[in-house]
Protein backbone atom coordinates (compact mmCIF):
# COMPACT_ATOMS: atom_id res chain seq x y z
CA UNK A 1 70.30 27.56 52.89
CA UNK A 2 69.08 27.37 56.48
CA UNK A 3 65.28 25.78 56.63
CA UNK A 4 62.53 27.58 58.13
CA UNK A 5 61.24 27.43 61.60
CA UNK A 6 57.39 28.20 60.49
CA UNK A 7 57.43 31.49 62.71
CA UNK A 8 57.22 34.16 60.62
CA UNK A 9 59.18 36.68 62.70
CA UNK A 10 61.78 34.41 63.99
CA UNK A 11 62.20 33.59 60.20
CA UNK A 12 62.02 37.62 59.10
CA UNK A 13 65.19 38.11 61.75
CA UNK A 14 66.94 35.35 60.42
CA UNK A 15 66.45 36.68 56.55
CA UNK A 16 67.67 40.33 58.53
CA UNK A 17 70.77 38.74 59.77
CA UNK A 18 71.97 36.93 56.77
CA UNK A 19 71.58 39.89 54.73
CA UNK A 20 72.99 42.21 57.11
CA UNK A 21 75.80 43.48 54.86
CA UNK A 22 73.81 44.28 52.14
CA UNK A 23 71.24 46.26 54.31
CA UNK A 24 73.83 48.25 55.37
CA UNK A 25 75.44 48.97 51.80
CA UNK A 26 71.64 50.21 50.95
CA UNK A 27 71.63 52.17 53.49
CA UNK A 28 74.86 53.88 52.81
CA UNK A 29 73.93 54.30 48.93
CA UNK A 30 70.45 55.48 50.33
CA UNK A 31 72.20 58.14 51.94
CA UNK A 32 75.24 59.35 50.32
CA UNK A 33 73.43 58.78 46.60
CA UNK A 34 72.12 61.99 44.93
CA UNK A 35 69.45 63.44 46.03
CA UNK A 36 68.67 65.55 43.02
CA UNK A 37 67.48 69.18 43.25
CA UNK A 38 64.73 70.75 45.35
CA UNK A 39 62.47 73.12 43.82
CA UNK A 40 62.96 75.01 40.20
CA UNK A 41 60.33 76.08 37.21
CA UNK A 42 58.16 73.38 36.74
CA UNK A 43 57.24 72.80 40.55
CA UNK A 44 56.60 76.12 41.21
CA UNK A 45 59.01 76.38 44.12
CA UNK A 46 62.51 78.72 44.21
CA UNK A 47 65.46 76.55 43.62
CA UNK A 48 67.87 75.79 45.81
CA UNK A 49 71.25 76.16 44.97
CA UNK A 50 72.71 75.23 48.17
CA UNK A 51 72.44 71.23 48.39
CA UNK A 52 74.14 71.19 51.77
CA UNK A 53 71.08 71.58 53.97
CA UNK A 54 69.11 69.38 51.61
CA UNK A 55 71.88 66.91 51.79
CA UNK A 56 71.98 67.10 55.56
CA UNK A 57 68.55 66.48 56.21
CA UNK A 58 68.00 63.56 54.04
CA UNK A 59 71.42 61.91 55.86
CA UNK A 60 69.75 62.44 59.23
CA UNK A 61 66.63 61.49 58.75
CA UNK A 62 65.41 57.41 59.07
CA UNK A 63 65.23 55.91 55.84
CA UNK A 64 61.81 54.41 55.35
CA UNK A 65 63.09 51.38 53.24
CA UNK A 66 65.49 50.73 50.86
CA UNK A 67 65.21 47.69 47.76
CA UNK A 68 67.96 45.21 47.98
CA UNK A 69 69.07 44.46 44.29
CA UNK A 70 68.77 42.22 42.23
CA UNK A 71 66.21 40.17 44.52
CA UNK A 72 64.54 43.98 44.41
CA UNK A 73 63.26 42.86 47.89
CA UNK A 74 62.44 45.83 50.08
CA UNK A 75 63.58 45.66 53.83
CA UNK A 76 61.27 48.32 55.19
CA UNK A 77 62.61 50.56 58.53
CA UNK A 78 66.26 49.27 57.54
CA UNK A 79 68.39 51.53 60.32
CA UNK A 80 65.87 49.82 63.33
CA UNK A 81 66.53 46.38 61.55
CA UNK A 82 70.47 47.19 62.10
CA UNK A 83 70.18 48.81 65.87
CA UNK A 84 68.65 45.41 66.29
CA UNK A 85 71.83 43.04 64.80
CA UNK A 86 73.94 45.02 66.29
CA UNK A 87 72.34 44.79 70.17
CA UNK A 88 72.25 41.01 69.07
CA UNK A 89 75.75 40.99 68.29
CA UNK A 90 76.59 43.16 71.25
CA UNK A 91 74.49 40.55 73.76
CA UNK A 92 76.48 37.11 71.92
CA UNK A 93 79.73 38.91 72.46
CA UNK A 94 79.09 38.34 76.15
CA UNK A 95 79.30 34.39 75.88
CA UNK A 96 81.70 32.48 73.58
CA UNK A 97 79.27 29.92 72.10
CA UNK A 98 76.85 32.43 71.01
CA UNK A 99 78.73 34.57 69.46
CA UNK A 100 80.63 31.77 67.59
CA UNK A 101 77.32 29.89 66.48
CA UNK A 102 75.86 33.38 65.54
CA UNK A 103 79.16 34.18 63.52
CA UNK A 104 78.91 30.33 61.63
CA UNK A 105 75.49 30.51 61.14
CA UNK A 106 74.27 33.82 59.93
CA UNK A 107 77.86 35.61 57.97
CA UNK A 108 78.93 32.02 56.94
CA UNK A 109 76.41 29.62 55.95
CA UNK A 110 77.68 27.05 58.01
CA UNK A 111 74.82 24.01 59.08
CA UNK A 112 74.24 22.91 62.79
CA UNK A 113 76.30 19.79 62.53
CA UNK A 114 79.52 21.52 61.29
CA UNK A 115 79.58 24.32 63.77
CA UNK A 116 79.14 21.58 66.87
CA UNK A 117 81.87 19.80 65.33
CA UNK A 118 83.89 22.92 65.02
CA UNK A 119 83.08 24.65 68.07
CA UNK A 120 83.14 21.09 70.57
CA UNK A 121 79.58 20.76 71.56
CA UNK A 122 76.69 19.04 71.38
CA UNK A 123 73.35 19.69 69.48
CA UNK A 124 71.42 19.90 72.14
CA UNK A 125 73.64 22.63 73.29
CA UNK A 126 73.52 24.19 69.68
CA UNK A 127 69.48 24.48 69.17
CA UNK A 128 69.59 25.68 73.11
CA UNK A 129 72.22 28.70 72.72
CA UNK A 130 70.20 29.35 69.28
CA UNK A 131 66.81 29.36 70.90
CA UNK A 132 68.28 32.27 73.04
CA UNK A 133 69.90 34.22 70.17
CA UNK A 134 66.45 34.37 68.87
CA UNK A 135 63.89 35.23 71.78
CA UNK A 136 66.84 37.71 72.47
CA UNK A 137 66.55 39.04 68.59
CA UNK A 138 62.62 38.91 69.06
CA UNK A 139 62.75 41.06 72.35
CA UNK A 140 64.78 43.44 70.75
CA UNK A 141 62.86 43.43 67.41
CA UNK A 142 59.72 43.87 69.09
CA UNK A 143 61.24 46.83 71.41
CA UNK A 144 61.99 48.55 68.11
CA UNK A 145 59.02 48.01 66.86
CA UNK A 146 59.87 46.28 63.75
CA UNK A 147 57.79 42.77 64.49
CA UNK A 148 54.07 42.71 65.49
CA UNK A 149 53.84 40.68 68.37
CA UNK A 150 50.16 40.13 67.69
């Protein structure tokens, strides 16, 4: 487990990016799970025995949050927090470094000390390229609107 760096939005990303996968799987259950039946006796409404459009509408609209099991944490705005790895990803695919030490240190666990080792660099050089990796993540969050900035 990675310590904490004491900001609380640089260490909200962080929890985002190692969790990444399972966001997206409860995002994909959010959408594709059943959305049960609209309307019928008790609510007063006609039923509808059409799902489709029903369907359709819930897949297209943003989710609003979805629970991560069993921690039953709850990552609210989940599709922003994704645009946001993924224009992360996107930028450290530009630069070799970053998008190794983002690889080692947010999908695999792996500490500062054995990613310079790995990787041939210094960790001076490390903390730098990971310094920009996160103001990048924090522009990006904050142009999404998922962090407050104040």
């Amino acid at each position: 487990m990675q310590r904490r760096t004491g900001n609380r939005n640089v260490d909200t990303i962080e929890d985002i990016f190692r969790r990444e996968r399972e966001i997206r799987e409860a995002v994909l259950e959010a959408k594709l799970g059943a959305g049960g039946h609209t309307g019928g006796a008790p609510s007063g409404h006609s039923y509808i025995s059409d799902p489709t459009p029903a369907a359709a509408l819930r897949r297209a609209a943003e989710l609003s949050c979805v629970t991560l099991y069993p921690s039953k944490e709850r990552i609210f705005r989940p599709e922003a927090w994704l645009a946001v790895v993924d224009a992360v990803k996107a930028w450290c695919a530009n630069d070799v470094f970053k998008a190794e030490i983002f690889k080692r240190r947010y999908t695999s666990g792996e500490n500062s000390q054995d990613t310079c080792e790995a990787v041939h660099i210094e960790i001076n050089t490390y903390y730098y390229f990971l310094r920009e990796i996160r103001n990048y993540a924090l522009q990006c969050a904050a142009q999404m609107q998922v962090i407050r900035v104040f």
